[in-house]
Protein backbone atom coordinates (compact mmCIF):
# COMPACT_ATOMS: atom_id res chain seq x y z
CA UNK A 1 -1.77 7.73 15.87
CA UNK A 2 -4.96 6.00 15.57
CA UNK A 3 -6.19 8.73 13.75
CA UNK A 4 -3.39 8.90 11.62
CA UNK A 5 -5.03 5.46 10.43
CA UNK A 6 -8.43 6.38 10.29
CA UNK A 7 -7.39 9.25 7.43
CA UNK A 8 -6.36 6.64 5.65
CA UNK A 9 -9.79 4.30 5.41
CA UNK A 10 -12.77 5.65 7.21
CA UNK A 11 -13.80 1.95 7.12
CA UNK A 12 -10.61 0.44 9.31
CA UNK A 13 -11.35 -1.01 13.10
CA UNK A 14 -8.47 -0.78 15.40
CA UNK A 15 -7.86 -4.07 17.40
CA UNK A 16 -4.63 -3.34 19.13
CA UNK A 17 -1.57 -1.98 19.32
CA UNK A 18 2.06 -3.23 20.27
CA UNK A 19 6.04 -1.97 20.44
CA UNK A 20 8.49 -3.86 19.56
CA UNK A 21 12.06 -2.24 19.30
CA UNK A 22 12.21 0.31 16.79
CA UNK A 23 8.72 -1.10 15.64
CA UNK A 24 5.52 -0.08 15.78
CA UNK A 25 2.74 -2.58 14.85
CA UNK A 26 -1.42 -2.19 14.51
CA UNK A 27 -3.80 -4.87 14.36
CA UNK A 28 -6.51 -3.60 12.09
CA UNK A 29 -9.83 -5.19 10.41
CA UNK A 30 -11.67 -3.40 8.02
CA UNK A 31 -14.84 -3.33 8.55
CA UNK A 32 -17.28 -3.58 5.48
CA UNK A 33 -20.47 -4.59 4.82
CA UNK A 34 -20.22 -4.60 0.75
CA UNK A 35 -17.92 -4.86 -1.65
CA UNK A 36 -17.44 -4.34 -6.06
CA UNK A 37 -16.40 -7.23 -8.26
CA UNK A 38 -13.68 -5.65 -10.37
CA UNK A 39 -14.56 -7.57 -13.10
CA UNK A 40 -18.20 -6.77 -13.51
CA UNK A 41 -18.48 -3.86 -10.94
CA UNK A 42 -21.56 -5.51 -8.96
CA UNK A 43 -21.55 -4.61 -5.44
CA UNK A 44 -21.43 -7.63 -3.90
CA UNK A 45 -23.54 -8.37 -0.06
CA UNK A 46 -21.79 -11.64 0.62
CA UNK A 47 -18.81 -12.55 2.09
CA UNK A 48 -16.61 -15.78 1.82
CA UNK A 49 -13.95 -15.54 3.94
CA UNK A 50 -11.13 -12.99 5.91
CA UNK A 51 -7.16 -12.90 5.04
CA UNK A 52 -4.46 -11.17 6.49
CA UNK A 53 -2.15 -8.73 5.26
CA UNK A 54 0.80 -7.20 6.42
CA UNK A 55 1.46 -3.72 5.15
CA UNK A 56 4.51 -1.39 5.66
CA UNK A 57 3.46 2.13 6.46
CA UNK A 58 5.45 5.53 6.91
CA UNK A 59 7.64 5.24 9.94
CA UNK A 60 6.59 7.59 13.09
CA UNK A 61 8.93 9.20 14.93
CA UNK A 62 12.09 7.00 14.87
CA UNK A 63 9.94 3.65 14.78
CA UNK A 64 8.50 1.71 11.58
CA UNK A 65 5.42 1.09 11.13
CA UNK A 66 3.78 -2.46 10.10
CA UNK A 67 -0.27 -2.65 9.86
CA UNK A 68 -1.79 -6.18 9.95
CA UNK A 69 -4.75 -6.33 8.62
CA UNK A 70 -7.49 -8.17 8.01
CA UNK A 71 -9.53 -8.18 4.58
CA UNK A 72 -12.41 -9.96 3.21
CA UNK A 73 -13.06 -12.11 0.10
CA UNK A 74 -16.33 -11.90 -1.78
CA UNK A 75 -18.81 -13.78 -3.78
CA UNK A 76 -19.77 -12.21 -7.16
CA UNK A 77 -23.23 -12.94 -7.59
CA UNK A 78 -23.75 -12.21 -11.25
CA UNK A 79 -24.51 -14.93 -13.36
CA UNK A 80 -22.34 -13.69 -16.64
CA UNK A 81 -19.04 -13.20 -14.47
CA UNK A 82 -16.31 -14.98 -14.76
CA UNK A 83 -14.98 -14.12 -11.29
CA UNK A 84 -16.57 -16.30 -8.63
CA UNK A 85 -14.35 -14.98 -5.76
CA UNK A 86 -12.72 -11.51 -5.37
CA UNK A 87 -10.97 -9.91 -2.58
CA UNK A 88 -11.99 -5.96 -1.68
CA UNK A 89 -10.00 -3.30 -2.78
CA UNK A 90 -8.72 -0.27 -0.55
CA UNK A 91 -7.58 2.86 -2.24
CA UNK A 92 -4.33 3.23 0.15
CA UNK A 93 -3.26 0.11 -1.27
CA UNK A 94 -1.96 -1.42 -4.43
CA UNK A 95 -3.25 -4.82 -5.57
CA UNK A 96 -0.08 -7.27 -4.07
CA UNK A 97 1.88 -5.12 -2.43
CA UNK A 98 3.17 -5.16 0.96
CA UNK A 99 3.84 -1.27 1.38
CA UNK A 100 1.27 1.49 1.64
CA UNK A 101 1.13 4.05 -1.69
CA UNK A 102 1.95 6.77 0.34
CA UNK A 103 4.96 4.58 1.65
CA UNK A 104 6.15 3.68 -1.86
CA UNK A 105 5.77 7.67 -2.89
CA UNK A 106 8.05 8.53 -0.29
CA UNK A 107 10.70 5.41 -1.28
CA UNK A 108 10.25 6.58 -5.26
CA UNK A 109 11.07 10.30 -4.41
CA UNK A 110 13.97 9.09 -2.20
CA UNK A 111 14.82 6.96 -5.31
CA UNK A 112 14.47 9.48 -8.25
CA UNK A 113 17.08 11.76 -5.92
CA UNK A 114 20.02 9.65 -5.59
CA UNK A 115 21.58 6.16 -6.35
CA UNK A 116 19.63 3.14 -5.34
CA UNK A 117 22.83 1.97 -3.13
CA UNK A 118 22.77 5.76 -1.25
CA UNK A 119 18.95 5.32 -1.16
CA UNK A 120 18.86 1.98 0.60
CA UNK A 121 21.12 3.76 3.21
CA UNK A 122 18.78 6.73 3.69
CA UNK A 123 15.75 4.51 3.98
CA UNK A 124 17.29 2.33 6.79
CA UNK A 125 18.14 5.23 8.73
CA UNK A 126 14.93 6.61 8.36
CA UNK A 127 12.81 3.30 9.56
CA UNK A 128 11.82 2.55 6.08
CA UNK A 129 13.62 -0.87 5.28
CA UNK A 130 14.22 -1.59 1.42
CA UNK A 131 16.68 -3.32 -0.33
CA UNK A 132 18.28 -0.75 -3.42
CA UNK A 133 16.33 -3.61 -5.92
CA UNK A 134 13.03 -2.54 -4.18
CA UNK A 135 13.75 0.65 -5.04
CA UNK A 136 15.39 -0.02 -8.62
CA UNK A 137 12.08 -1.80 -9.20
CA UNK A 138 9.78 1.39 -7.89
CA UNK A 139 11.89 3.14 -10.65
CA UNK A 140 11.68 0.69 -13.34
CA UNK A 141 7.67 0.56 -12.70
CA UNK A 142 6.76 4.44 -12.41
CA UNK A 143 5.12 5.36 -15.63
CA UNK A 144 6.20 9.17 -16.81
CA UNK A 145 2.82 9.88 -18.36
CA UNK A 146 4.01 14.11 -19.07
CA UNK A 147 7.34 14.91 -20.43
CA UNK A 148 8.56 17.62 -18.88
CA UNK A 149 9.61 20.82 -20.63
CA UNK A 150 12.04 19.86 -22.66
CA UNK A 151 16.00 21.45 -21.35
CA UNK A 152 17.63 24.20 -23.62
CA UNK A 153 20.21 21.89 -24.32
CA UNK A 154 18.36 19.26 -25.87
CA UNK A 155 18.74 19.27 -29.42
CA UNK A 156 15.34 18.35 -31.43
């Protein structure tokens, strides 16, 4: 499993592990020695401080997953920026969210496939807990940026 988490950031640390029922949890720190403002894109050297987040993750097995993990903030040392303090990015993860992309993929396919009431259902069965307005919002929020091939029966 642990290297289940490492494919996700190279740059994670594992601390340790525990079970709960039906409940996997992983105490992670990521592990970084630099980060970019995304303001100004300077690559920052110095930390301020560390926060915690806790992060749903696909389930494994029959169990869900929950990472807590701990980030860093940053100072952005460039005079002509207007942010003082950022926190670091990771790819795997969307700016305020509590669920991993891949995670939110998997609840917006689940979604797209079925009515939000059927598709809370599914996703408690399957160790992914949502509430159908979770998942009403995932569809509200998904851009369509390519319209698909228009059906025969469409009349233009």
């Amino acid at each position: 499993m642990i290297e289940i988490l490492y494919q996700l950031d190279e740059h994670l640390l594992f601390i340790s592990s525990y079970q709960e029922a039906n409940q996997l949890t992983f105490v992670l720190k990521r592990e970084t020695k630099s980060a970019s403002c995304p303001h100004c894109g300077h690559l920052s050297h110095r930390p301020h401080s560390t926060y915690i987040r806790t992060i749903h993750d696909l389930p494994v097995g029959d169990q869900a997953v929950i990472l807590i993990i701990q980030l860093h903030k940053w100072f952005c040392n460039q005079t002509d920026c207007t942010t003082k303090i950022f926190t670091e990015k990771v790819p795997w993860l969307s700016p305020y969210r509590r669920k991993t992309k891949r995670l939110e993929d998997t609840l917006r396919t689940i979604a797209f496939s079925m009515s939000c009431l059927q598709a809370e259902k599914v996703c408690q069965r399957l160790h992914m807990p949502t509430s159908h307005d979770s998942l009403l919002d995932l569809i509200k929020y998904t851009s369509v940026t390519e319209i698909a091939d228009p059906s025969p029966f469409c009349g233009h």
